[in-house]
PDB file of N, CA and C in Angstrom:
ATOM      1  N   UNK A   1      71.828-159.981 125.681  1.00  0.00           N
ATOM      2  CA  UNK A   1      70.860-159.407 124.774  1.00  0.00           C
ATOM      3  C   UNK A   1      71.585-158.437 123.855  1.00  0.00           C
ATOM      4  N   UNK A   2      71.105-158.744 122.873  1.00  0.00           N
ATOM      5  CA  UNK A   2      72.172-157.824 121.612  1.00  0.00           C
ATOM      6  C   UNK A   2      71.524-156.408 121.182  1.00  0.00           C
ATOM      7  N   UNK A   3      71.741-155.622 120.406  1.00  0.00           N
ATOM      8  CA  UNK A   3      71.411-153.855 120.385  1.00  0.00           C
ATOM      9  C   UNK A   3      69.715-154.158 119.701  1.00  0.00           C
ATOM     10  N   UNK A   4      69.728-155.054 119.012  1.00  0.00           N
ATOM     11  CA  UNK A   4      68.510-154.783 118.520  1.00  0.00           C
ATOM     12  C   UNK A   4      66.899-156.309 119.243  1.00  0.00           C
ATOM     13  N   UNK A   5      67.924-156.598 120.279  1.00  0.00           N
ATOM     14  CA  UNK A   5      66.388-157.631 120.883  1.00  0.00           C
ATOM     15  C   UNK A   5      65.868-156.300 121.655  1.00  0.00           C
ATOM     16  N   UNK A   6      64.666-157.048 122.049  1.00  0.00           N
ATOM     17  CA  UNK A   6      64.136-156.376 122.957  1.00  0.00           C
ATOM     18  C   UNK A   6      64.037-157.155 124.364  1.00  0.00           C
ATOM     19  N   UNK A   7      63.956-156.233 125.459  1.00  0.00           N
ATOM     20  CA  UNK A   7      63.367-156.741 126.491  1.00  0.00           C
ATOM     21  C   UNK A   7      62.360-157.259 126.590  1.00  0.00           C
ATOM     22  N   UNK A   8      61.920-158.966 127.193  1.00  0.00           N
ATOM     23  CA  UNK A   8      60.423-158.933 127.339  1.00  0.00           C
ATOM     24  C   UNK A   8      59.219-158.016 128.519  1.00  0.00           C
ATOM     25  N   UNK A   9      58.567-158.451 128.006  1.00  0.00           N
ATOM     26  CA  UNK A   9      57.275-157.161 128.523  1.00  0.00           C
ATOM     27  C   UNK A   9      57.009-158.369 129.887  1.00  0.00           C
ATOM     28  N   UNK A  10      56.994-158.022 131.063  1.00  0.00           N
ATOM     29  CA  UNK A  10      56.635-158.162 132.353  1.00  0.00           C
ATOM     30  C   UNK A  10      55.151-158.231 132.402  1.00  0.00           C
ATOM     31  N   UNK A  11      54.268-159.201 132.691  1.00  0.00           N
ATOM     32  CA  UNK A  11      52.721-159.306 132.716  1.00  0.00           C
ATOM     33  C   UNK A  11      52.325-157.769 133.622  1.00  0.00           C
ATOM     34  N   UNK A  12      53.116-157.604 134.810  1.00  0.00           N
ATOM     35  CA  UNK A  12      52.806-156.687 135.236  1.00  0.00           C
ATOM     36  C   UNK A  12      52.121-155.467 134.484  1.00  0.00           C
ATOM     37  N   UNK A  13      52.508-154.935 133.322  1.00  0.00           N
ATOM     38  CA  UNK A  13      52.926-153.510 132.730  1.00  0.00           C
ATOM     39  C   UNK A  13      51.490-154.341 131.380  1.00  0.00           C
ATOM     40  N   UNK A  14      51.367-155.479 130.656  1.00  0.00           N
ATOM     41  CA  UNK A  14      50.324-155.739 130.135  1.00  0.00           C
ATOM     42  C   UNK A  14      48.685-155.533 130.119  1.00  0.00           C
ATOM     43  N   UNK A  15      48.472-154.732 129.710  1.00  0.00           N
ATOM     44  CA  UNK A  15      47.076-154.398 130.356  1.00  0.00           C
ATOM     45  C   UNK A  15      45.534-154.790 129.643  1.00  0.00           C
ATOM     46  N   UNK A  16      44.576-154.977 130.698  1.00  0.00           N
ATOM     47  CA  UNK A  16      43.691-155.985 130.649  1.00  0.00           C
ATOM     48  C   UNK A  16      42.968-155.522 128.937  1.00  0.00           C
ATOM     49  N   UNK A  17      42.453-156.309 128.402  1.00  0.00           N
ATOM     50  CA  UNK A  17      41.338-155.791 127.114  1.00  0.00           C
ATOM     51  C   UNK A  17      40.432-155.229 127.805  1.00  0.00           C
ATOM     52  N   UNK A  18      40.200-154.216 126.713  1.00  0.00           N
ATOM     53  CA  UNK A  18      38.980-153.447 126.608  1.00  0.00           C
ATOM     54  C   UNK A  18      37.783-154.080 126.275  1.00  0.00           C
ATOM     55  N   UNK A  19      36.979-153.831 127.752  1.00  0.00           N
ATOM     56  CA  UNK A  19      35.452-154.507 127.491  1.00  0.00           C
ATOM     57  C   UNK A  19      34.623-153.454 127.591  1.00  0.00           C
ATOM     58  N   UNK A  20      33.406-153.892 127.483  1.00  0.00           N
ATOM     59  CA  UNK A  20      32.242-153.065 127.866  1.00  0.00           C
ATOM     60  C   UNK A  20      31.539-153.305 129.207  1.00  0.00           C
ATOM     61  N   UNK A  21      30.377-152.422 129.390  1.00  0.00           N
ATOM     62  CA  UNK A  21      29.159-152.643 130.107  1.00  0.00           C
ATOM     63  C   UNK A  21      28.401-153.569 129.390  1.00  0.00           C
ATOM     64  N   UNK A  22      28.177-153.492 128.185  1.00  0.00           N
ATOM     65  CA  UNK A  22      27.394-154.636 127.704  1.00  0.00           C
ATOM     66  C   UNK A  22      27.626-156.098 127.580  1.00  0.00           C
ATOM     67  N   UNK A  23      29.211-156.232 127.510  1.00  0.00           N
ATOM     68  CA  UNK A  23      29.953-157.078 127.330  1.00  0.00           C
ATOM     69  C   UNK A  23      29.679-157.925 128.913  1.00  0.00           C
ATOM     70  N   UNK A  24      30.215-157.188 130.200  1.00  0.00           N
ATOM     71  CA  UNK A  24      30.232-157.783 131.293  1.00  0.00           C
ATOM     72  C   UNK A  24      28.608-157.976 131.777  1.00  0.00           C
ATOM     73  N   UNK A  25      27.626-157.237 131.378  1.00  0.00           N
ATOM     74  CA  UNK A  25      26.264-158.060 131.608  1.00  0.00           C
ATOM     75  C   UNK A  25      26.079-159.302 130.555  1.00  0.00           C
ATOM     76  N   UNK A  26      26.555-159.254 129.385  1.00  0.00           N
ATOM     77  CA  UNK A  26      26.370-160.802 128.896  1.00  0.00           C
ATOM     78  C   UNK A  26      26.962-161.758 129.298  1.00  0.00           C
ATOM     79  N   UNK A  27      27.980-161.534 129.638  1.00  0.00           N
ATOM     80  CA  UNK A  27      28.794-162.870 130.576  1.00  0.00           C
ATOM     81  C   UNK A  27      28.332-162.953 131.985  1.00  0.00           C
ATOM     82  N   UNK A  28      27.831-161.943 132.699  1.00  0.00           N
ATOM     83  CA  UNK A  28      26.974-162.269 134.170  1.00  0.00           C
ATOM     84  C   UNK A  28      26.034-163.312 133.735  1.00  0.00           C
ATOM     85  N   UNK A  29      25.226-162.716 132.387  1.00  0.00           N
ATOM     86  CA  UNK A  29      24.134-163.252 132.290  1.00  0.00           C
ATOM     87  C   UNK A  29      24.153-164.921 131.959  1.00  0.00           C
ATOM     88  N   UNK A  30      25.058-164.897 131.152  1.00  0.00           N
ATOM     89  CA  UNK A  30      25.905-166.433 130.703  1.00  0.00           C
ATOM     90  C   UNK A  30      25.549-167.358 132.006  1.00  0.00           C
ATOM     91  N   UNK A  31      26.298-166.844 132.901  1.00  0.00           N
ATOM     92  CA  UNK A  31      26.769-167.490 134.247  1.00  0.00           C
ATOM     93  C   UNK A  31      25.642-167.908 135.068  1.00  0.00           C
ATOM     94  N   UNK A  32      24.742-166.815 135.488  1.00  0.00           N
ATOM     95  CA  UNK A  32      23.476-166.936 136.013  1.00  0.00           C
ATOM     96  C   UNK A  32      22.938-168.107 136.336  1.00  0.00           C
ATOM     97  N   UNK A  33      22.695-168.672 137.032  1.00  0.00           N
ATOM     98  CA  UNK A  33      21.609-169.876 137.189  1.00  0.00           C
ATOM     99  C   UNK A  33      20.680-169.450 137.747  1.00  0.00           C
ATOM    100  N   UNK A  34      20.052-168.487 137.989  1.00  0.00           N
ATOM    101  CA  UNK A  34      18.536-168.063 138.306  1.00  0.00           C
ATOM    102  C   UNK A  34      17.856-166.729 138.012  1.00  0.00           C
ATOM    103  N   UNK A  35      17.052-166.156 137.910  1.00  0.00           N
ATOM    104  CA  UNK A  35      16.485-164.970 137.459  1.00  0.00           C
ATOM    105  C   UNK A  35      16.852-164.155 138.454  1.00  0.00           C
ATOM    106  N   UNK A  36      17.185-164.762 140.018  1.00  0.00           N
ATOM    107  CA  UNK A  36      17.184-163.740 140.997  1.00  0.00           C
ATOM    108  C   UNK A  36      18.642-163.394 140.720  1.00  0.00           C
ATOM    109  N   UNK A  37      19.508-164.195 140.181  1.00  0.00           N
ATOM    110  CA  UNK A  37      20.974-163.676 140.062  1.00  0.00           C
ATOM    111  C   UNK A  37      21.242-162.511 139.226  1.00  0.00           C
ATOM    112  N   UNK A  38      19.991-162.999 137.958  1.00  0.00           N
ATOM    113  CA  UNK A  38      20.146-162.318 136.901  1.00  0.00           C
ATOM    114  C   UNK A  38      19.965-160.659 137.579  1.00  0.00           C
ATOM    115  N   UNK A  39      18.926-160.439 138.414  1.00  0.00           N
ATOM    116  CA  UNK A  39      18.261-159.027 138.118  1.00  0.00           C
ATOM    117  C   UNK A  39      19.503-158.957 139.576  1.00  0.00           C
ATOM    118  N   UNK A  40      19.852-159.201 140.454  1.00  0.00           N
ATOM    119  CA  UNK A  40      21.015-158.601 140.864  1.00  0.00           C
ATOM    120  C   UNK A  40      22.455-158.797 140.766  1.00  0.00           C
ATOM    121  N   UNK A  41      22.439-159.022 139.675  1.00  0.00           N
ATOM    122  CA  UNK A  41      23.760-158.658 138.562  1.00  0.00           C
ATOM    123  C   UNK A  41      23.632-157.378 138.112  1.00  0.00           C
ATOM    124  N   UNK A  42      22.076-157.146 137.820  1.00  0.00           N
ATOM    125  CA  UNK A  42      22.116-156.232 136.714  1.00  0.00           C
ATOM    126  C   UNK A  42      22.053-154.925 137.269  1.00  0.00           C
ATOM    127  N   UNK A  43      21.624-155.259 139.056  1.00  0.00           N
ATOM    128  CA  UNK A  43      21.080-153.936 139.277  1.00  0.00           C
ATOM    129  C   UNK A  43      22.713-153.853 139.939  1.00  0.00           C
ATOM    130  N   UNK A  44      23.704-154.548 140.408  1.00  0.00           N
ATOM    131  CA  UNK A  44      24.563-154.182 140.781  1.00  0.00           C
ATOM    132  C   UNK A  44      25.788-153.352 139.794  1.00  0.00           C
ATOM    133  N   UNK A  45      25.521-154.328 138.330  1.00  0.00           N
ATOM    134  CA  UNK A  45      26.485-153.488 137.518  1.00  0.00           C
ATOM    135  C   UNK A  45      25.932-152.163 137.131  1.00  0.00           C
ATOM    136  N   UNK A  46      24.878-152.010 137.220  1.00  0.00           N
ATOM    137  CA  UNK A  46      23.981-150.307 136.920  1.00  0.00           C
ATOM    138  C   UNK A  46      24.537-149.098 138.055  1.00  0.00           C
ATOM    139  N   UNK A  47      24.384-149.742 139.233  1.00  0.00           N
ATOM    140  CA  UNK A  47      25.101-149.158 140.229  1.00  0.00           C
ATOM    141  C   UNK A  47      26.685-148.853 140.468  1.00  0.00           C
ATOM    142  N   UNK A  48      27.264-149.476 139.782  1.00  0.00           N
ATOM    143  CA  UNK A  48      28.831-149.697 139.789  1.00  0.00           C
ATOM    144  C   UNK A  48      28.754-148.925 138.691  1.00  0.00           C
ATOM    145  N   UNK A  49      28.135-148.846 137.497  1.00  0.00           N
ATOM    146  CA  UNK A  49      28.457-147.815 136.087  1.00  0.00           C
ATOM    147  C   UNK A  49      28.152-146.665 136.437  1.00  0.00           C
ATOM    148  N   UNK A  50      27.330-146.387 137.727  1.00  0.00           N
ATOM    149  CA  UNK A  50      27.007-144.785 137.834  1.00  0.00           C
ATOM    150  C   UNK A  50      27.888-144.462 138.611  1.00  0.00           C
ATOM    151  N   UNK A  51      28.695-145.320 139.367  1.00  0.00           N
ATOM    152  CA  UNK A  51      29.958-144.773 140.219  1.00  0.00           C
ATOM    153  C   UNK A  51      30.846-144.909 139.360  1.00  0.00           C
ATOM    154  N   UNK A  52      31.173-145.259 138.367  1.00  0.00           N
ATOM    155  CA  UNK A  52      32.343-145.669 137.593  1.00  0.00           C
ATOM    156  C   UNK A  52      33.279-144.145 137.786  1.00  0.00           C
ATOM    157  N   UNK A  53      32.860-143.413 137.031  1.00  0.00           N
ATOM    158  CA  UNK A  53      33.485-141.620 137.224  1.00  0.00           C
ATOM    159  C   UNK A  53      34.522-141.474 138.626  1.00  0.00           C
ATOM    160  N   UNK A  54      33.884-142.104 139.274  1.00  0.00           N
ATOM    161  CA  UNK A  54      34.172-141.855 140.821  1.00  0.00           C
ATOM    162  C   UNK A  54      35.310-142.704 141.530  1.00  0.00           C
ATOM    163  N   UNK A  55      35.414-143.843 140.580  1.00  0.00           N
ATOM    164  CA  UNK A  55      36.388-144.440 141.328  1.00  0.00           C
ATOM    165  C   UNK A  55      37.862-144.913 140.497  1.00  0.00           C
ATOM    166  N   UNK A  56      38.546-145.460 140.993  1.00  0.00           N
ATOM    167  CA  UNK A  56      39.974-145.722 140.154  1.00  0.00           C
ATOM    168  C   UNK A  56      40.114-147.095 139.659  1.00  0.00           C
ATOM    169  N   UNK A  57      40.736-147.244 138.935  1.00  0.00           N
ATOM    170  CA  UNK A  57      40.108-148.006 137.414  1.00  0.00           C
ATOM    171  C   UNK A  57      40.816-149.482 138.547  1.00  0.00           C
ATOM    172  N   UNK A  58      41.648-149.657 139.841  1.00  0.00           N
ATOM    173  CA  UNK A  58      41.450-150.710 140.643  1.00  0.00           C
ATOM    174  C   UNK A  58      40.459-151.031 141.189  1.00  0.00           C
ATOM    175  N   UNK A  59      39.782-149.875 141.978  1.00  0.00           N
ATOM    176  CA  UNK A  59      38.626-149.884 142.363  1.00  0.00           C
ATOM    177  C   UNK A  59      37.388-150.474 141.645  1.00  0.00           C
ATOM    178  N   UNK A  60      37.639-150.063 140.450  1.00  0.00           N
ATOM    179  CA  UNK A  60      36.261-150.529 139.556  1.00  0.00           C
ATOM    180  C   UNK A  60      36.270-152.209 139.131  1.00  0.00           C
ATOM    181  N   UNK A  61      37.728-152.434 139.178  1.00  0.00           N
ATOM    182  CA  UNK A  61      37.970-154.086 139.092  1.00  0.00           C
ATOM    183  C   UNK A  61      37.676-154.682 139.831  1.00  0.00           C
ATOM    184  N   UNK A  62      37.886-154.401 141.189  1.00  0.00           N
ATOM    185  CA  UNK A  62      37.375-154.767 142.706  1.00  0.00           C
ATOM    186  C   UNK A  62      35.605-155.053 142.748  1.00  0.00           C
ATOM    187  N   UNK A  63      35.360-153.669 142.147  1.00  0.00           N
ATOM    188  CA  UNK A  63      33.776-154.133 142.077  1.00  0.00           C
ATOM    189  C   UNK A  63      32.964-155.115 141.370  1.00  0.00           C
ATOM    190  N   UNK A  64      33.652-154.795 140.084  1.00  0.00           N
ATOM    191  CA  UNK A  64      33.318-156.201 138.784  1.00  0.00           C
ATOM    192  C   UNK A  64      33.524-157.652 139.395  1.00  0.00           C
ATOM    193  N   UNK A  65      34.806-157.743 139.887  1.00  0.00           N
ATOM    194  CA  UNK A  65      35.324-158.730 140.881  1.00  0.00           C
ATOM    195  C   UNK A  65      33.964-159.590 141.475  1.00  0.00           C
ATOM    196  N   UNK A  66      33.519-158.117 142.768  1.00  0.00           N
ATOM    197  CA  UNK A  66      32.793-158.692 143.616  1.00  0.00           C
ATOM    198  C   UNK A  66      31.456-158.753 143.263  1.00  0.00           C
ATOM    199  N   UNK A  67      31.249-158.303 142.253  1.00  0.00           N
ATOM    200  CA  UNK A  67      29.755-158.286 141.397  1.00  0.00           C
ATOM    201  C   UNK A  67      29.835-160.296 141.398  1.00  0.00           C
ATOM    202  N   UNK A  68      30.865-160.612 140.279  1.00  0.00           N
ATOM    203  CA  UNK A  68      30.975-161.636 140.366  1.00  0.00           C
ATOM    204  C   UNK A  68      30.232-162.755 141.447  1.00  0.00           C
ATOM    205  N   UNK A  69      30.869-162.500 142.338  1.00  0.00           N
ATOM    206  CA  UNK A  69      30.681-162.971 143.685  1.00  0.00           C
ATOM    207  C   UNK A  69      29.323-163.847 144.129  1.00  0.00           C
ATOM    208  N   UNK A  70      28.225-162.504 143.516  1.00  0.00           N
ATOM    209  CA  UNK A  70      26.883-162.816 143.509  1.00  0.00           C
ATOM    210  C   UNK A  70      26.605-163.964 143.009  1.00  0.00           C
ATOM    211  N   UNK A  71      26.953-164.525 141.957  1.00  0.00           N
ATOM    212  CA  UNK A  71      27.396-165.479 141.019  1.00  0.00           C
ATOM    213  C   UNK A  71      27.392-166.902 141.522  1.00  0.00           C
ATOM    214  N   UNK A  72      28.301-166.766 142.552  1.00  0.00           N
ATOM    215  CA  UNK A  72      28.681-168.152 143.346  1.00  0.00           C
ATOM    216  C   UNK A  72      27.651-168.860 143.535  1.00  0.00           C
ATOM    217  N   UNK A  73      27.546-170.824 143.124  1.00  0.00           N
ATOM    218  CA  UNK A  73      26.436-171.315 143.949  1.00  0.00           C
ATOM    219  C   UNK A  73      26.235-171.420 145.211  1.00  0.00           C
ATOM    220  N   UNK A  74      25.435-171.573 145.784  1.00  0.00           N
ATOM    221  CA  UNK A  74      25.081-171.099 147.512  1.00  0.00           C
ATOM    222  C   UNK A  74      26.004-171.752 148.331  1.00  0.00           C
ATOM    223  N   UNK A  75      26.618-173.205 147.837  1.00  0.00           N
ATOM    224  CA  UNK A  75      27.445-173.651 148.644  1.00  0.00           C
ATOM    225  C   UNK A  75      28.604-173.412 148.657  1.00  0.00           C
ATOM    226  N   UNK A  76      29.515-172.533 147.300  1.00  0.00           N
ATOM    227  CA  UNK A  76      30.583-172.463 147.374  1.00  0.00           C
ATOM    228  C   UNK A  76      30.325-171.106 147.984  1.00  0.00           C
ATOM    229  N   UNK A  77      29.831-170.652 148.146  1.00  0.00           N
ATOM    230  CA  UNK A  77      29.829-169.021 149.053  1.00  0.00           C
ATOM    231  C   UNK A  77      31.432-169.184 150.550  1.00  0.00           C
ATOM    232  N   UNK A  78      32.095-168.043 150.191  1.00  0.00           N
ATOM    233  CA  UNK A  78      32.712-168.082 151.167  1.00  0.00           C
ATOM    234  C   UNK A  78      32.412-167.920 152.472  1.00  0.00           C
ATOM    235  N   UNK A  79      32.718-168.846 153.733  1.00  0.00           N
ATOM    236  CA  UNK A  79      32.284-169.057 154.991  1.00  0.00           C
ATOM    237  C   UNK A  79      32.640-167.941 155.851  1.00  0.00           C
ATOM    238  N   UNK A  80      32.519-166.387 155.676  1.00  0.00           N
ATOM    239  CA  UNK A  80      32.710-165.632 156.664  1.00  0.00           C
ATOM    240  C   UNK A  80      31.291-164.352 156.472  1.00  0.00           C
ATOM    241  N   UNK A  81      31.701-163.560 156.880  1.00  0.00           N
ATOM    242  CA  UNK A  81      30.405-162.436 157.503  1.00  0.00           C
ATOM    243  C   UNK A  81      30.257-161.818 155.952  1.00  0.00           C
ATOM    244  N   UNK A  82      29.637-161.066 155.704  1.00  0.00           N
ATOM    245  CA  UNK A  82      29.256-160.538 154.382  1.00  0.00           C
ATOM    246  C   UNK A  82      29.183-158.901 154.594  1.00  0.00           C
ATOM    247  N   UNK A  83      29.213-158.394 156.225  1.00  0.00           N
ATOM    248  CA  UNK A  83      29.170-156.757 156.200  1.00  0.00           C
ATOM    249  C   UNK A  83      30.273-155.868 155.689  1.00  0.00           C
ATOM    250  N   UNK A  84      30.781-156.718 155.037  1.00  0.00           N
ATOM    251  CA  UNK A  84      32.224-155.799 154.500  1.00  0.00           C
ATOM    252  C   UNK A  84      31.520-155.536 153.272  1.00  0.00           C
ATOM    253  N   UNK A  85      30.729-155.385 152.397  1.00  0.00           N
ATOM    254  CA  UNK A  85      29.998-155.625 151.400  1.00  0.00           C
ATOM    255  C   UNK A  85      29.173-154.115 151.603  1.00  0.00           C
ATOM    256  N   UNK A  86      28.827-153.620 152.416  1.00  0.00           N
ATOM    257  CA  UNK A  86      28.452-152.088 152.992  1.00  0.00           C
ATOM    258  C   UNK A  86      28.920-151.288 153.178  1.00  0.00           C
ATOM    259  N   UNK A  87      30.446-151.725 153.213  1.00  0.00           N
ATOM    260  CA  UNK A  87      31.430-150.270 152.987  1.00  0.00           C
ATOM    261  C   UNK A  87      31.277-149.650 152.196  1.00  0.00           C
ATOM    262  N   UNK A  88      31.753-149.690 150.942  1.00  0.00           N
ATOM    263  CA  UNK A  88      32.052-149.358 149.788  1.00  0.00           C
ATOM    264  C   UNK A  88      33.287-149.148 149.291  1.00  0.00           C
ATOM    265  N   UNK A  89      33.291-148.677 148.257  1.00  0.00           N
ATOM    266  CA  UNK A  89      34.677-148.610 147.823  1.00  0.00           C
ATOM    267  C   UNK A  89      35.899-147.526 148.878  1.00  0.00           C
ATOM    268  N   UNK A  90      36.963-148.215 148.481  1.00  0.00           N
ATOM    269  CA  UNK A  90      37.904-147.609 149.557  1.00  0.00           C
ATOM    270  C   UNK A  90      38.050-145.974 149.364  1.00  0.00           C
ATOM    271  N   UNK A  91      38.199-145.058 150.189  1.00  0.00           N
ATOM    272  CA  UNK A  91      38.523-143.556 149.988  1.00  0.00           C
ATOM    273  C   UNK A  91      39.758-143.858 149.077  1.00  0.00           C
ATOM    274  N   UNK A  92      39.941-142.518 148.200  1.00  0.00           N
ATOM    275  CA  UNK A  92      41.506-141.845 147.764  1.00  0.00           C
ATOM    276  C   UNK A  92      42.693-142.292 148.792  1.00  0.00           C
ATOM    277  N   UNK A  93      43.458-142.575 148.267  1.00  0.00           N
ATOM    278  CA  UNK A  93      44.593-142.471 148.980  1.00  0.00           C
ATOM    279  C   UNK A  93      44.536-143.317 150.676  1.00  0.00           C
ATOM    280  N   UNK A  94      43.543-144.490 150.489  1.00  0.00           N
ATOM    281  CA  UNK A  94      43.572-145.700 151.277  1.00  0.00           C
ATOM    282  C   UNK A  94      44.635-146.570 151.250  1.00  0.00           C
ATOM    283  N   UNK A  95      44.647-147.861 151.894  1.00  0.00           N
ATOM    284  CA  UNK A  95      45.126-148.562 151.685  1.00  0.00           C
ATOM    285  C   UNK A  95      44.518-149.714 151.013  1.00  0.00           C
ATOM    286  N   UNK A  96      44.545-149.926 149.612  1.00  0.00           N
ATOM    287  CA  UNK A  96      43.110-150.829 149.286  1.00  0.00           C
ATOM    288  C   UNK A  96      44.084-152.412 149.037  1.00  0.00           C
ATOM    289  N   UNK A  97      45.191-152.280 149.703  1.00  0.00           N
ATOM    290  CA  UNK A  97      45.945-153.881 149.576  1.00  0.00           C
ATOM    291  C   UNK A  97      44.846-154.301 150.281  1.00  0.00           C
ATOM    292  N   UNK A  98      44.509-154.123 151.245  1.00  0.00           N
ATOM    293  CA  UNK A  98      44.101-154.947 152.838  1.00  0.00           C
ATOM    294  C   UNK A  98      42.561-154.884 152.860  1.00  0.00           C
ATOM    295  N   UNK A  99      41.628-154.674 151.721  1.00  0.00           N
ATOM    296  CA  UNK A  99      40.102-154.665 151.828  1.00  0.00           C
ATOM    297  C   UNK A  99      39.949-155.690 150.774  1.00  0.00           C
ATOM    298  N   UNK A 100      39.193-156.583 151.863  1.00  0.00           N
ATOM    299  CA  UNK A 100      38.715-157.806 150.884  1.00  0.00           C
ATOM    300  C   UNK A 100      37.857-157.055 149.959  1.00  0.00           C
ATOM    301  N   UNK A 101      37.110-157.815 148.627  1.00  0.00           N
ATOM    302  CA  UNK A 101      35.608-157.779 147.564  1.00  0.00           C
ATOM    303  C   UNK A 101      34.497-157.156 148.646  1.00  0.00           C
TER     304      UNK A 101
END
């Protein structure tokens, strides 16, 4: 590499676009196949925007993530327990490799 290339940029260090709240309820809403999805999409991203302050901008991906989730048709639902879903988001200074959506 000569004095004036540059290094390429590592996806790592690239960071995601800037969306909205309004933005990610129109694409829930997109997705939706039923009214019941719709209104708990909506009440979940309302709930996730009033914690937003509160959590770390992984954390908040995690949630959008698992907002998602809701989403799934009934059969592709993943085949295990769903009480991990009652935790909540991981404390400060957790280990949040190891907590599933």
């Amino acid at each position: 590499m000569g004095p004036r290339e540059e290094a390429p940029v590592p996806y790592a260090i690239t960071p995601l676009p800037e969306t909205s709240w309004e933005d990610l309820e129109a694409i829930f809403d997109s997705l939706a196949e039923s009214e019941a999805q719709k209104e708990s999409v909506h009440h979940l991203l309302d709930v996730t925007r009033s914690l937003s302050p509160y959590l770390s901008r992984l954390d908040l991906l995690r949630e959008i993530i698992c907002i998602a989730l809701v989403l799934l048709p009934e059969n592709d639902l993943p085949p295990e327990n769903w009480d991990w879903l009652t935790r909540g988001p991981a404390p400060p200074g957790s280990d949040v490799s190891s907590r599933p959506c």
